[in-house]
C-alpha atoms as a PDB file:
ATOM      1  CA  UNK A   1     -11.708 -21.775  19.009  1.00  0.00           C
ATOM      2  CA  UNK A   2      -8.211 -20.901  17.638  1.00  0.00           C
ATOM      3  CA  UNK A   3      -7.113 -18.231  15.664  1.00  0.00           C
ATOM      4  CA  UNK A   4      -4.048 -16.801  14.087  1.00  0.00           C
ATOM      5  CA  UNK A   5      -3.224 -13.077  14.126  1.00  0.00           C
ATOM      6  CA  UNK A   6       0.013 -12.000  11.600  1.00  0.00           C
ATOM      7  CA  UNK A   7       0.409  -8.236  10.987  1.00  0.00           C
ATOM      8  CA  UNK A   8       3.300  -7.315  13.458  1.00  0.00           C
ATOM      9  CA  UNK A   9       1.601  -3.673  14.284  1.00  0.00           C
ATOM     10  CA  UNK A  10      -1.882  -5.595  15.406  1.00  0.00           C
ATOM     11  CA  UNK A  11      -1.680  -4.662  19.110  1.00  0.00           C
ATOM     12  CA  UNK A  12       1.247  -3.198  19.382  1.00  0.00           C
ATOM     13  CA  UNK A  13       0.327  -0.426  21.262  1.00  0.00           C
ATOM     14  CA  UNK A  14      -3.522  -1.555  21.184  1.00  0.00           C
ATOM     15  CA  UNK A  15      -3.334  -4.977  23.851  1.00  0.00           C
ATOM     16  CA  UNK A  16      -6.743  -4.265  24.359  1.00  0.00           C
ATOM     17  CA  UNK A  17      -7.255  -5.583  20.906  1.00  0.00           C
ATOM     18  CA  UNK A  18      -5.851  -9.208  22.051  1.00  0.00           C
ATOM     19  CA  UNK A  19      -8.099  -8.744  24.808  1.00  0.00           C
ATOM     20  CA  UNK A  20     -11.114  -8.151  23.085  1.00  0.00           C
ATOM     21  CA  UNK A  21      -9.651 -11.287  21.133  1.00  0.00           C
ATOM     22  CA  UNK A  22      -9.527 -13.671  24.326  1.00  0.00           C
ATOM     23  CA  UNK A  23     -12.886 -12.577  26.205  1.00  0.00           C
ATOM     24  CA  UNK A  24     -14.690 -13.952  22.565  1.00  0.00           C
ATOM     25  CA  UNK A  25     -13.059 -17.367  24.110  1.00  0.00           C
ATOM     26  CA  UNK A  26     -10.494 -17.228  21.067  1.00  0.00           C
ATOM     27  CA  UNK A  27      -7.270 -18.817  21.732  1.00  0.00           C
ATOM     28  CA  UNK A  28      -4.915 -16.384  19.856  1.00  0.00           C
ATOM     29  CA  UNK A  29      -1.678 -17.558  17.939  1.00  0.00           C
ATOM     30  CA  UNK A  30       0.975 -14.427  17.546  1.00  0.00           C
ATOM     31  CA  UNK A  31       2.922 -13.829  14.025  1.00  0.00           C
ATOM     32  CA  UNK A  32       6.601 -14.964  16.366  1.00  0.00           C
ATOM     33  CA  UNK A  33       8.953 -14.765  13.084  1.00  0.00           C
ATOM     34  CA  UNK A  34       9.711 -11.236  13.218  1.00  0.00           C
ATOM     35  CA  UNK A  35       8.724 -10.639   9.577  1.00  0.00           C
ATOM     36  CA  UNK A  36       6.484 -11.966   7.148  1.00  0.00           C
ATOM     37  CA  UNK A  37       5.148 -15.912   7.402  1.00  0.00           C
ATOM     38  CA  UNK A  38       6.095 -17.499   4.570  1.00  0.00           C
ATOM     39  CA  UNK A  39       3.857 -20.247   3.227  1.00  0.00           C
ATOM     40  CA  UNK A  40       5.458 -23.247   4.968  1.00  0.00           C
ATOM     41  CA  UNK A  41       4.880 -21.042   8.517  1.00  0.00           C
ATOM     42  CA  UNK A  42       1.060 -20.480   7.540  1.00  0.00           C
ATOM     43  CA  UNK A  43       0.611 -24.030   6.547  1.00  0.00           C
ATOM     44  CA  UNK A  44       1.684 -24.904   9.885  1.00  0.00           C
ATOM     45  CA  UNK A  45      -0.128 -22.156  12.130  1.00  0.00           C
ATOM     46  CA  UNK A  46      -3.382 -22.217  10.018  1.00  0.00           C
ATOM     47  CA  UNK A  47      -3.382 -26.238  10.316  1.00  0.00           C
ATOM     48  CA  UNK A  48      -6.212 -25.671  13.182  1.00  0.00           C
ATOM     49  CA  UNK A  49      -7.502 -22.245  13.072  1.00  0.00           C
ATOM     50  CA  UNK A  50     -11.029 -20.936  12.304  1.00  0.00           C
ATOM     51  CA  UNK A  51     -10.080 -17.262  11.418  1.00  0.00           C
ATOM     52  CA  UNK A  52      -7.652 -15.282  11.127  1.00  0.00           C
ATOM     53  CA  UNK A  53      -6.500 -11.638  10.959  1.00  0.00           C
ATOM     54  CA  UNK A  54      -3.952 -11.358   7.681  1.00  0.00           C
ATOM     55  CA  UNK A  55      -1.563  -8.886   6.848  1.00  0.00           C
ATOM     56  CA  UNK A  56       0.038  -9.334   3.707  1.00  0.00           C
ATOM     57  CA  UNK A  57       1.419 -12.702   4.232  1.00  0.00           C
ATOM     58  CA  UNK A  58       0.316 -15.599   1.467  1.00  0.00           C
ATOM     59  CA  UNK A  59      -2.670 -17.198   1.768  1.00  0.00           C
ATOM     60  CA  UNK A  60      -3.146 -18.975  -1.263  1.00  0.00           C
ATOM     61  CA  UNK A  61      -4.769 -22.077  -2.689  1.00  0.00           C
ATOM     62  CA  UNK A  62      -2.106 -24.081  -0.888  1.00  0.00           C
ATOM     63  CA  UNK A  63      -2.019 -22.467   2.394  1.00  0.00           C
ATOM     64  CA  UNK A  64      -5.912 -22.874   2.075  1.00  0.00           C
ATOM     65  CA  UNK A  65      -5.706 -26.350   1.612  1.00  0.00           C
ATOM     66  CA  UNK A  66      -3.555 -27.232   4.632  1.00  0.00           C
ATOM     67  CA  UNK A  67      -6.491 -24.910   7.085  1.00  0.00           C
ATOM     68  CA  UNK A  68      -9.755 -27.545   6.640  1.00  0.00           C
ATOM     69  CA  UNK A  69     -11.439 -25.323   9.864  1.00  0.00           C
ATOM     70  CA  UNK A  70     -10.915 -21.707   8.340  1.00  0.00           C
ATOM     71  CA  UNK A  71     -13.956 -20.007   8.232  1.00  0.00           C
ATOM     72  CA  UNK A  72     -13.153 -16.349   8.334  1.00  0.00           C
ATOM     73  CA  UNK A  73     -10.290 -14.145   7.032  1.00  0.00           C
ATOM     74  CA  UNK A  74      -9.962 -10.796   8.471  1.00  0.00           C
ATOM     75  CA  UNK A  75      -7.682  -8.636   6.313  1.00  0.00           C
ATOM     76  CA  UNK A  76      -5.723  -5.991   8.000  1.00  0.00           C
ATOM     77  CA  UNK A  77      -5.918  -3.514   5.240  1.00  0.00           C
ATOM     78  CA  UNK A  78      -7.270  -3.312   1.815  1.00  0.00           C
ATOM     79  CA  UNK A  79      -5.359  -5.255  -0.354  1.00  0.00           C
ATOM     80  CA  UNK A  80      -6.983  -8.584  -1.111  1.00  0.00           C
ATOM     81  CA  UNK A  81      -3.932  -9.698  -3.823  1.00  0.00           C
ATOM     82  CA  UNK A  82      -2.171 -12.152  -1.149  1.00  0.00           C
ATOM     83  CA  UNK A  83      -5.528 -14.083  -0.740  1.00  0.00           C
ATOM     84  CA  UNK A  84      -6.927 -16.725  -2.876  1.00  0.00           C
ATOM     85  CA  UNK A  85     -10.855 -15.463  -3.394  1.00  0.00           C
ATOM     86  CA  UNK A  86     -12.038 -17.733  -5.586  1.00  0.00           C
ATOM     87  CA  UNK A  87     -11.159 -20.895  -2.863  1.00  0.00           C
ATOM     88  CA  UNK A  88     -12.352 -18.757   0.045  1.00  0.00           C
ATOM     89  CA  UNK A  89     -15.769 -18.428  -2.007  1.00  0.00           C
ATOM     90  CA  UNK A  90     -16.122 -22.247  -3.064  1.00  0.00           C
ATOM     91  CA  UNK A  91     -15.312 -23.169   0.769  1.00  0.00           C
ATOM     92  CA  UNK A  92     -17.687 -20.395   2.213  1.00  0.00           C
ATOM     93  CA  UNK A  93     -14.937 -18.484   4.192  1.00  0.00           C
ATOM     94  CA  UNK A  94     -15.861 -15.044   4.799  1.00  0.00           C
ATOM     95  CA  UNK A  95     -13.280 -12.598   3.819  1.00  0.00           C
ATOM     96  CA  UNK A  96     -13.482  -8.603   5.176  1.00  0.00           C
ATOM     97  CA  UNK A  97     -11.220  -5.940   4.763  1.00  0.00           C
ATOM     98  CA  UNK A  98     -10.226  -2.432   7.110  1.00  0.00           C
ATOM     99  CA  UNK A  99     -12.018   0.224   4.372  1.00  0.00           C
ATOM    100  CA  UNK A 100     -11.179   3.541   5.069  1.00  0.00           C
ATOM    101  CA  UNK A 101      -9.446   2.863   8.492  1.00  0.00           C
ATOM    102  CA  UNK A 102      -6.069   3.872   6.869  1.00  0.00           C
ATOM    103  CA  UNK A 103      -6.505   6.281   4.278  1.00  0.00           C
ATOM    104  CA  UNK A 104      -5.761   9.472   5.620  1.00  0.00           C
ATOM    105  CA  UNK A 105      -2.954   8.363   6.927  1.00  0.00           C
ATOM    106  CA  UNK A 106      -1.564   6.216   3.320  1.00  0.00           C
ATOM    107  CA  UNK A 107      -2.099   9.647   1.785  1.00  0.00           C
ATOM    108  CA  UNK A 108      -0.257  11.936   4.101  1.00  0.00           C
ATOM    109  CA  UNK A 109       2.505   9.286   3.327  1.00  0.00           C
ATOM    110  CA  UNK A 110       2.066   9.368  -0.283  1.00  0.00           C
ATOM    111  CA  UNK A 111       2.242  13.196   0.117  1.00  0.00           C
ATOM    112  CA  UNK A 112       5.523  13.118   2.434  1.00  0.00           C
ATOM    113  CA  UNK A 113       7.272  11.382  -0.480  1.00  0.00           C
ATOM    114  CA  UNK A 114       6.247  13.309  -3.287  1.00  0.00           C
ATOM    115  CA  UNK A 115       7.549  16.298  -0.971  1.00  0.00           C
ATOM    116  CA  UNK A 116      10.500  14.140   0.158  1.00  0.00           C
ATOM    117  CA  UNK A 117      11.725  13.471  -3.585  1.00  0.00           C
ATOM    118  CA  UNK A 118      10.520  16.660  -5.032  1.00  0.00           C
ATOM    119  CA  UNK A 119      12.544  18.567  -2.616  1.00  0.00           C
ATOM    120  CA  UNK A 120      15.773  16.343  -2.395  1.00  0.00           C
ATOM    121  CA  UNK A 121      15.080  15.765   1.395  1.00  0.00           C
ATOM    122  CA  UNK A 122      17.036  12.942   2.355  1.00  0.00           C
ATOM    123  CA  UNK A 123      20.532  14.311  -0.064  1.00  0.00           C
ATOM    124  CA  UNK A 124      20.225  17.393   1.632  1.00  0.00           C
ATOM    125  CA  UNK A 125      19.908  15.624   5.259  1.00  0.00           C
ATOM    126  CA  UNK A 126      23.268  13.436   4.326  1.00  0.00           C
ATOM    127  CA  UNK A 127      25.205  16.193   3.230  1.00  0.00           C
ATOM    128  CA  UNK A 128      23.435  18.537   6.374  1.00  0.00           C
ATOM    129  CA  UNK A 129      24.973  15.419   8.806  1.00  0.00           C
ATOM    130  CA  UNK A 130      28.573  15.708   6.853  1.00  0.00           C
ATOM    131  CA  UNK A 131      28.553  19.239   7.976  1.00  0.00           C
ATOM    132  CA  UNK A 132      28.428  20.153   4.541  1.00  0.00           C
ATOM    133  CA  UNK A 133      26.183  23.122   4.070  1.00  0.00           C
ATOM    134  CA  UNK A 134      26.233  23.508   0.198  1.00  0.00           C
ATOM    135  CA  UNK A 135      22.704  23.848  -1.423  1.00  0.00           C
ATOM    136  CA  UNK A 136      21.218  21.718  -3.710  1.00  0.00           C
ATOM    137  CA  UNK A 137      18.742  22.866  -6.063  1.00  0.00           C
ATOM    138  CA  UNK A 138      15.316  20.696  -6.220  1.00  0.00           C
ATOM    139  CA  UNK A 139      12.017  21.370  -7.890  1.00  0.00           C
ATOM    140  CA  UNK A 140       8.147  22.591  -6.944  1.00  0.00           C
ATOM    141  CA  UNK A 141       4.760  20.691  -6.428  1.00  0.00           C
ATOM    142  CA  UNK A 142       2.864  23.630  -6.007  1.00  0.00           C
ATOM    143  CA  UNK A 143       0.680  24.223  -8.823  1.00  0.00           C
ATOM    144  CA  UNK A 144       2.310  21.020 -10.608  1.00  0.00           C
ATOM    145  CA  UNK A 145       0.005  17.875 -12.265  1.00  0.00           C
ATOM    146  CA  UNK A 146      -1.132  15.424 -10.154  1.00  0.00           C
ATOM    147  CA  UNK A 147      -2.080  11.352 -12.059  1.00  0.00           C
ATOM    148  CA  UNK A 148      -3.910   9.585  -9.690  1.00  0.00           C
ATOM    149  CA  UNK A 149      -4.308   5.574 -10.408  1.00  0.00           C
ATOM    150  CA  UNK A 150      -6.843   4.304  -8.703  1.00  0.00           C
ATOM    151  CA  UNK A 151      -9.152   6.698  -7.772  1.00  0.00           C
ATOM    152  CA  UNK A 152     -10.585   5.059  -4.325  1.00  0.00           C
ATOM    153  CA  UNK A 153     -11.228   6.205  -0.689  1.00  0.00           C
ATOM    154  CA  UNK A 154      -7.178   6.782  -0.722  1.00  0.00           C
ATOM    155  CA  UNK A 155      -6.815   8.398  -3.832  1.00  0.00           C
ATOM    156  CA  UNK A 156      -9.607  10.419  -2.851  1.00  0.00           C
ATOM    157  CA  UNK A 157      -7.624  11.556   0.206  1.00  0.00           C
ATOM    158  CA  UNK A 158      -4.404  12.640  -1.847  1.00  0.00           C
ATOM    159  CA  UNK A 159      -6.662  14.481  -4.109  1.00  0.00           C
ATOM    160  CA  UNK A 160      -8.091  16.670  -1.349  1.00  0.00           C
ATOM    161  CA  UNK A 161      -4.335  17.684   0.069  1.00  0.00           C
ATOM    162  CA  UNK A 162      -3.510  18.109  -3.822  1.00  0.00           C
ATOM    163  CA  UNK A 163      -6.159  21.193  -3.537  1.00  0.00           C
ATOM    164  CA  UNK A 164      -4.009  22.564  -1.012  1.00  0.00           C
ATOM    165  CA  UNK A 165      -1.284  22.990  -3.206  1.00  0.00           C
ATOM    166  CA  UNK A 166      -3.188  24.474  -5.951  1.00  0.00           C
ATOM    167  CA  UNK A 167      -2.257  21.171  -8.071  1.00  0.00           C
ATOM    168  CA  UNK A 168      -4.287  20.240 -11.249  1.00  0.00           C
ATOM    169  CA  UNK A 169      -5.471  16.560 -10.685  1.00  0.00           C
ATOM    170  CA  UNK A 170      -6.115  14.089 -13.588  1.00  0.00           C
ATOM    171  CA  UNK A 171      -7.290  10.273 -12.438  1.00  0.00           C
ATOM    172  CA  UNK A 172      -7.720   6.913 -13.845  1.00  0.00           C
ATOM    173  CA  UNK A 173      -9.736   4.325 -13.062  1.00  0.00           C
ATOM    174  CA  UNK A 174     -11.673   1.688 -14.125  1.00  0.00           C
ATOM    175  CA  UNK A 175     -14.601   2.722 -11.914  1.00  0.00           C
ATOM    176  CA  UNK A 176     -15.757   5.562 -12.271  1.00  0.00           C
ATOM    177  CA  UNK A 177     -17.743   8.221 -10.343  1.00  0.00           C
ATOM    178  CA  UNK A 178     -18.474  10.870 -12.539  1.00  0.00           C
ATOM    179  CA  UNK A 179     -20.885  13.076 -10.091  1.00  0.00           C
ATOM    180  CA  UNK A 180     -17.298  13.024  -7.612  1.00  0.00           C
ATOM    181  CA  UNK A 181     -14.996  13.906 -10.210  1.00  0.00           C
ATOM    182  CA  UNK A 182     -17.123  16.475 -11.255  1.00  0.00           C
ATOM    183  CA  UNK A 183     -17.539  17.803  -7.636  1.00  0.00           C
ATOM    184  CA  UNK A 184     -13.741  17.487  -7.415  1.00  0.00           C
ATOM    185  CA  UNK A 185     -12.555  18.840  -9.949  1.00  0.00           C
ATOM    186  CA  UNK A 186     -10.673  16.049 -11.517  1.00  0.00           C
ATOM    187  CA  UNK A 187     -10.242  15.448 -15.209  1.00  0.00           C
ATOM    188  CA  UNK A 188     -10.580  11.389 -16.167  1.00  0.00           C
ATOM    189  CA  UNK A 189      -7.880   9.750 -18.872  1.00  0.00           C
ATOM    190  CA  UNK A 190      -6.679   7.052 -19.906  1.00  0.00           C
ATOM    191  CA  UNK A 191      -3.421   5.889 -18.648  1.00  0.00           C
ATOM    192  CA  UNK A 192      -1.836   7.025 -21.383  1.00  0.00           C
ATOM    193  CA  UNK A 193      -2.324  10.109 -21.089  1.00  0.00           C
ATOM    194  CA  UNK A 194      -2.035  10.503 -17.152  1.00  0.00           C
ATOM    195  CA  UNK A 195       1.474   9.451 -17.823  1.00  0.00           C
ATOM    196  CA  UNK A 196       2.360  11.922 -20.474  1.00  0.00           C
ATOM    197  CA  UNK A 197       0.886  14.855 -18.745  1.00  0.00           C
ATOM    198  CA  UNK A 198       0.931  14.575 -15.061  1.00  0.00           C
ATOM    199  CA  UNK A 199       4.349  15.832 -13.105  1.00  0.00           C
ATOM    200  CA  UNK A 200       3.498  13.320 -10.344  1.00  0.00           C
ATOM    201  CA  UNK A 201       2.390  10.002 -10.597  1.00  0.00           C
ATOM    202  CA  UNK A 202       0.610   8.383  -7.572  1.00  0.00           C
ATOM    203  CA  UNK A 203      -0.508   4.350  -7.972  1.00  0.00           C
ATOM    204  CA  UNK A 204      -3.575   3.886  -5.130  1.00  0.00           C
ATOM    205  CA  UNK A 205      -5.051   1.150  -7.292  1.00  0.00           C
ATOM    206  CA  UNK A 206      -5.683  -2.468  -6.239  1.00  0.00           C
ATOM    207  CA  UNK A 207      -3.934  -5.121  -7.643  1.00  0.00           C
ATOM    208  CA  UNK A 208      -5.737  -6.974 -10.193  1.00  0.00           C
ATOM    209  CA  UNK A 209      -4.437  -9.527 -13.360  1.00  0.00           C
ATOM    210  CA  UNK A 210      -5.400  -6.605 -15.729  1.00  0.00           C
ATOM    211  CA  UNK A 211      -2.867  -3.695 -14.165  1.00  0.00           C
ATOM    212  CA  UNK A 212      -0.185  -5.927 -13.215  1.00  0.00           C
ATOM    213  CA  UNK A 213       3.320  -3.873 -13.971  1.00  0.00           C
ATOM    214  CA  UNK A 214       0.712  -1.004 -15.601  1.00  0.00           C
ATOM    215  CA  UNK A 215       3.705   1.335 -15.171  1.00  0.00           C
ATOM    216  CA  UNK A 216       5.781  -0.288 -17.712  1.00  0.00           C
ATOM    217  CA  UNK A 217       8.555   0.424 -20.344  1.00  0.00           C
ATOM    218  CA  UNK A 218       6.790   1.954 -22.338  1.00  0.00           C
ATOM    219  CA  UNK A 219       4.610   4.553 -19.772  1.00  0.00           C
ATOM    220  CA  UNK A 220       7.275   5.297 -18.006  1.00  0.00           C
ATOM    221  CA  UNK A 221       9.233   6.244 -21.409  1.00  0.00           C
ATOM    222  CA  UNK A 222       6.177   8.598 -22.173  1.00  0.00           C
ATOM    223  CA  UNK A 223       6.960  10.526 -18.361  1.00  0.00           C
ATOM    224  CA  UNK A 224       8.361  13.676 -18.336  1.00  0.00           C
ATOM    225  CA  UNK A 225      12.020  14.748 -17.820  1.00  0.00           C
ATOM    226  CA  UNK A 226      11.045  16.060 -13.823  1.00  0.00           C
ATOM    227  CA  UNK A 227       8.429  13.720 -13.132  1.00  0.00           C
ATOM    228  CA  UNK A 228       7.785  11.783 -10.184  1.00  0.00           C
ATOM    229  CA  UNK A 229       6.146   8.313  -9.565  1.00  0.00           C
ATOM    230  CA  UNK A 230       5.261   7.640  -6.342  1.00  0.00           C
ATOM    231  CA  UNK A 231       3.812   3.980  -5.031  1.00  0.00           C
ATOM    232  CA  UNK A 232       2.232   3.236  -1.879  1.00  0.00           C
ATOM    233  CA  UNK A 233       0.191   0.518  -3.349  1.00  0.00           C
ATOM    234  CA  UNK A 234       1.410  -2.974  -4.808  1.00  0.00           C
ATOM    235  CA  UNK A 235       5.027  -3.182  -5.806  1.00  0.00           C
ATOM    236  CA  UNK A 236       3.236  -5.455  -8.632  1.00  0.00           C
ATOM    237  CA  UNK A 237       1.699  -2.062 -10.631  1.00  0.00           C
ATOM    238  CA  UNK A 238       5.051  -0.977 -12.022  1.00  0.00           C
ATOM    239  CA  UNK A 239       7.899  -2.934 -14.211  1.00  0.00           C
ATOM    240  CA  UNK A 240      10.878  -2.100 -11.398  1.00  0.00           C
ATOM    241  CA  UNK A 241      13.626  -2.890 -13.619  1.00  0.00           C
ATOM    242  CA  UNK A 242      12.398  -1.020 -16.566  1.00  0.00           C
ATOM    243  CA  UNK A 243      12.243   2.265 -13.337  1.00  0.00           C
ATOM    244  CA  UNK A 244      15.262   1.325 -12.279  1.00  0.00           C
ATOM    245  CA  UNK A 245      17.192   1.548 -15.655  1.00  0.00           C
ATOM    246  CA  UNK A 246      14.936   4.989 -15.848  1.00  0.00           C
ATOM    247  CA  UNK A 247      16.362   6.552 -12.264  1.00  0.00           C
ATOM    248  CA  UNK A 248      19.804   5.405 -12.996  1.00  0.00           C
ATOM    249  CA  UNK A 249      19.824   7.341 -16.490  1.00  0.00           C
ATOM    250  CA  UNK A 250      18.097  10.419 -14.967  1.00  0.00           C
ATOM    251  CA  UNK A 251      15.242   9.572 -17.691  1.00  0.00           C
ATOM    252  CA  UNK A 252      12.476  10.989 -14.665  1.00  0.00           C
ATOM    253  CA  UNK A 253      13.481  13.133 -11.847  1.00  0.00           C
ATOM    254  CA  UNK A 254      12.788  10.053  -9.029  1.00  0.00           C
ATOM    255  CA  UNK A 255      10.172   7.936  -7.226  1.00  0.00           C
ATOM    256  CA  UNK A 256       9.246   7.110  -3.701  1.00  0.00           C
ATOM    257  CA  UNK A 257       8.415   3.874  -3.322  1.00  0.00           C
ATOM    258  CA  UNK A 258       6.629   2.283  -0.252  1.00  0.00           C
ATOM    259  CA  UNK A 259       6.588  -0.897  -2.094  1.00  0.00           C
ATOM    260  CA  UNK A 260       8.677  -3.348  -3.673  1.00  0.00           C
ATOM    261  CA  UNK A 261       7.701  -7.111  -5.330  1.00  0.00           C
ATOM    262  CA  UNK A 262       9.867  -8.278  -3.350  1.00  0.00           C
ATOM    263  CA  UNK A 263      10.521  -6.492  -0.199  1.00  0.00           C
ATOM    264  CA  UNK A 264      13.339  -5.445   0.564  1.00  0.00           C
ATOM    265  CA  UNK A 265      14.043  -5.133  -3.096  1.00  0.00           C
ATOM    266  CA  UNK A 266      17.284  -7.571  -3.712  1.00  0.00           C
ATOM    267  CA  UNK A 267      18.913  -5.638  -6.772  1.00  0.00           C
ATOM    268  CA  UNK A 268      21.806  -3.437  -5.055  1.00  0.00           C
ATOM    269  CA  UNK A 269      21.563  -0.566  -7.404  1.00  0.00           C
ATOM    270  CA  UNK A 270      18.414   0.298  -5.497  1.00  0.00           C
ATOM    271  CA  UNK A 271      20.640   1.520  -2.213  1.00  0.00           C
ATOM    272  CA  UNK A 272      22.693   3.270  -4.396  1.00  0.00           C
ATOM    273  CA  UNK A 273      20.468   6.031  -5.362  1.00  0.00           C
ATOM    274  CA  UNK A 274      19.960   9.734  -4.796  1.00  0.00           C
ATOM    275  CA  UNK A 275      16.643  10.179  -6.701  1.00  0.00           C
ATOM    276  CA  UNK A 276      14.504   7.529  -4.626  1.00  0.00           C
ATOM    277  CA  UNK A 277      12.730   7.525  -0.896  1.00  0.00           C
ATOM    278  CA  UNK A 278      12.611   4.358  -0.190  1.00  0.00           C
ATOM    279  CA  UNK A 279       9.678   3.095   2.334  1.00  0.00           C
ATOM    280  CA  UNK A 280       9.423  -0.251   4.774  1.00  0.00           C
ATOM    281  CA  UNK A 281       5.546  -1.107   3.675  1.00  0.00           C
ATOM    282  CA  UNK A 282       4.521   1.716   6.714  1.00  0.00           C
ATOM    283  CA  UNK A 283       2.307   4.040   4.928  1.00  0.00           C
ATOM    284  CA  UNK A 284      -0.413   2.796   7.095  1.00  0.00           C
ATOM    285  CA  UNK A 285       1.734   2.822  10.113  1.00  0.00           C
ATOM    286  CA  UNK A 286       0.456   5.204  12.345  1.00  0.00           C
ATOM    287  CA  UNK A 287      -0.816   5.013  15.870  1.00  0.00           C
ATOM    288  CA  UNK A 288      -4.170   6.367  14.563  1.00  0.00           C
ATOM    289  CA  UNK A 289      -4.281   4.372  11.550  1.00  0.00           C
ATOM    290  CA  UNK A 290      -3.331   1.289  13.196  1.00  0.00           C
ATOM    291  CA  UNK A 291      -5.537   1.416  15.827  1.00  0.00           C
ATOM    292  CA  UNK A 292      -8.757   1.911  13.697  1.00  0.00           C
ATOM    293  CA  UNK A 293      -7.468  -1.091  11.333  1.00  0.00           C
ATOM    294  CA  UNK A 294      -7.286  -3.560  14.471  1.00  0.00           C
ATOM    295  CA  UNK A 295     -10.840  -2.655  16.070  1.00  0.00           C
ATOM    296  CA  UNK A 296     -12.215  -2.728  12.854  1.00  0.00           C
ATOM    297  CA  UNK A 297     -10.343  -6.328  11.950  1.00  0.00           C
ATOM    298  CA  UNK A 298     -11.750  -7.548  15.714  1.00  0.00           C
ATOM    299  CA  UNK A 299     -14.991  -6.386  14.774  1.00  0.00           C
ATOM    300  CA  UNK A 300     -15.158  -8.052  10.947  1.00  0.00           C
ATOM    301  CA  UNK A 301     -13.731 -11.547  12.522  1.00  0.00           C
ATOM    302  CA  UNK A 302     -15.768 -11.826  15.309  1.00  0.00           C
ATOM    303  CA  UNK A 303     -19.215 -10.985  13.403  1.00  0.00           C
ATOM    304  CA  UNK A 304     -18.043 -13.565  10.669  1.00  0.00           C
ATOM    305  CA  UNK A 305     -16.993 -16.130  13.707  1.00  0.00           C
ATOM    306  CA  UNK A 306     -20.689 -15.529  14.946  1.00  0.00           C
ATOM    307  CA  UNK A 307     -18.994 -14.147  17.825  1.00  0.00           C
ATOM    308  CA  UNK A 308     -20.043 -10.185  17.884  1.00  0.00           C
ATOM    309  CA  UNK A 309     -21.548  -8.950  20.999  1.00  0.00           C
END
């Protein structure tokens, strides 16, 4: 039985994962491109799998079509955006997902860039490697407004280290857990109003058809002078040309940004700034994180393969 394995981290410092892989009697196929398989290299590596373990390359209604012996998809993460469900359901392929093997480590990422932007981190590192020792004066997230979007086992985790540092949290979601909240501390509104009223933004929502480019003109015009947005989500939540045009005119004080809709973002103007952190897609990317996500992956595909010990 064949399968195809794409996220470039699977294994990486794990080979015990491919192992596991192989003693199930699964003949593995490797991700080889270096990068993300576009459709035409999926078509052509899925032509005779039964499963495989997807990172966040496309696996739509097309890709789908060209796999007649897929049976299970293994998703190596959360994010089920790149993944045609409603094919997947009609054919009977089961389709898991890593929850909660990455959290901690997507919020102490989401954390390091509001720090990283708040603080002026990476200026003051250029100018510290010019030998030039001038200071440059940056602002506080201590005691500040945290808006979390998406209120799940990640937002959940920036939350708690927002406690730390005696930050007032505000949330919105479309689920809701009051008896949390309550527990926690945080105050629900409407998106509206996170966006007027919070001094850091941070998107941990799911991508859905709904909250597509949420963070829009509009929102974003409603932000405060020295507020931060701060995406380790989808790219797809925020309108990047409307932030852009924002950043350049010093309309909010700056953004991290793990993600891009198209990654690495082509408009120039991007590389040009002082007010954004820029990140590859490696919030998740720690040893820890990574090697929870593959066992866990191994584990969902081979129960869904029939294959589990």
């Amino acid at each position: 039985m064949k399968i195809l394995v794409t996220p470039r981290s699977f294994g990486k410092a794990n080979p015990e994962l491919f192992e596991r892989l192989r003693a199930a009697g699964l003949d593995v196929t490797r991700n080889d491109s270096g990068g993300i398989l576009s459709r035409e290299a999926m078509q052509e590596k899925l032509a005779d799998c039964a499963g495989v373990i997807l990172g966040i390359d496309p696996l739509d209604a097309g890709v789908l079509a060209a796999a007649p012996q897929l049976r299970a998809v293994a998703k190596y993460g959360v994010g089920l955006d790149n993944i045609d469900l409603e094919v997947c359901k009609a054919r009977g392929i089961r389709v898991s997902r890593t929850v909660g093997a990455n959290s901690e480590a997507v919020a102490d990422y989401a954390f390091a860039l509001m720090l990283a932007v708040a603080r002026k981190l990476v200026p003051i590192h250029t100018r510290c490697c010019a030998r030039d020792w001038g200071k440059i004066t940056s602002i506080d997230i201590y005691g500040k407004t945290l808006g979390i979007v998406g209120l799940g086992a990640i937002g959940r985790c920036v939350a708690r280290r927002a406690q730390g540092f005696g930050m007032r949290v505000l949330a919105h979601d479309v689920i809701w857990d009051a008896d949390y909240a309550a527990r926690a501390g945080i105050r629900r509104v409407d998106l509206d109003t996170l966006c007027r009223e919070a001094d850091v933004i941070s998107l941990h929502a799911a991508l859905t058809p709904d909250n597509r480019q949420c963070i829009n003109a509009a929102r974003i015009a409603l932000m405060r002078e020295n507020s931060i947005l701060i995406n380790t989500a989808r790219g797809e939540l925020v309108d990047e040309a409307a932030l852009l045009a924002a950043l350049k005119q010093g309309r909010i004080y700056g953004a991290g940004l793990d993600v891009f809709m198209q990654e690495p973002p082509a408009a120039s103007d991007w590389y040009e700034l002082d007010n954004v952190v820029m990140g590859s897609h490696c919030s998740s990317s720690t040893a820890g994180a990574t090697a929870c996500m593959g066992h866990m992956a191994v584990d969902n595909l081979l129960r869904d393969l029939g294959l589990a010990d």
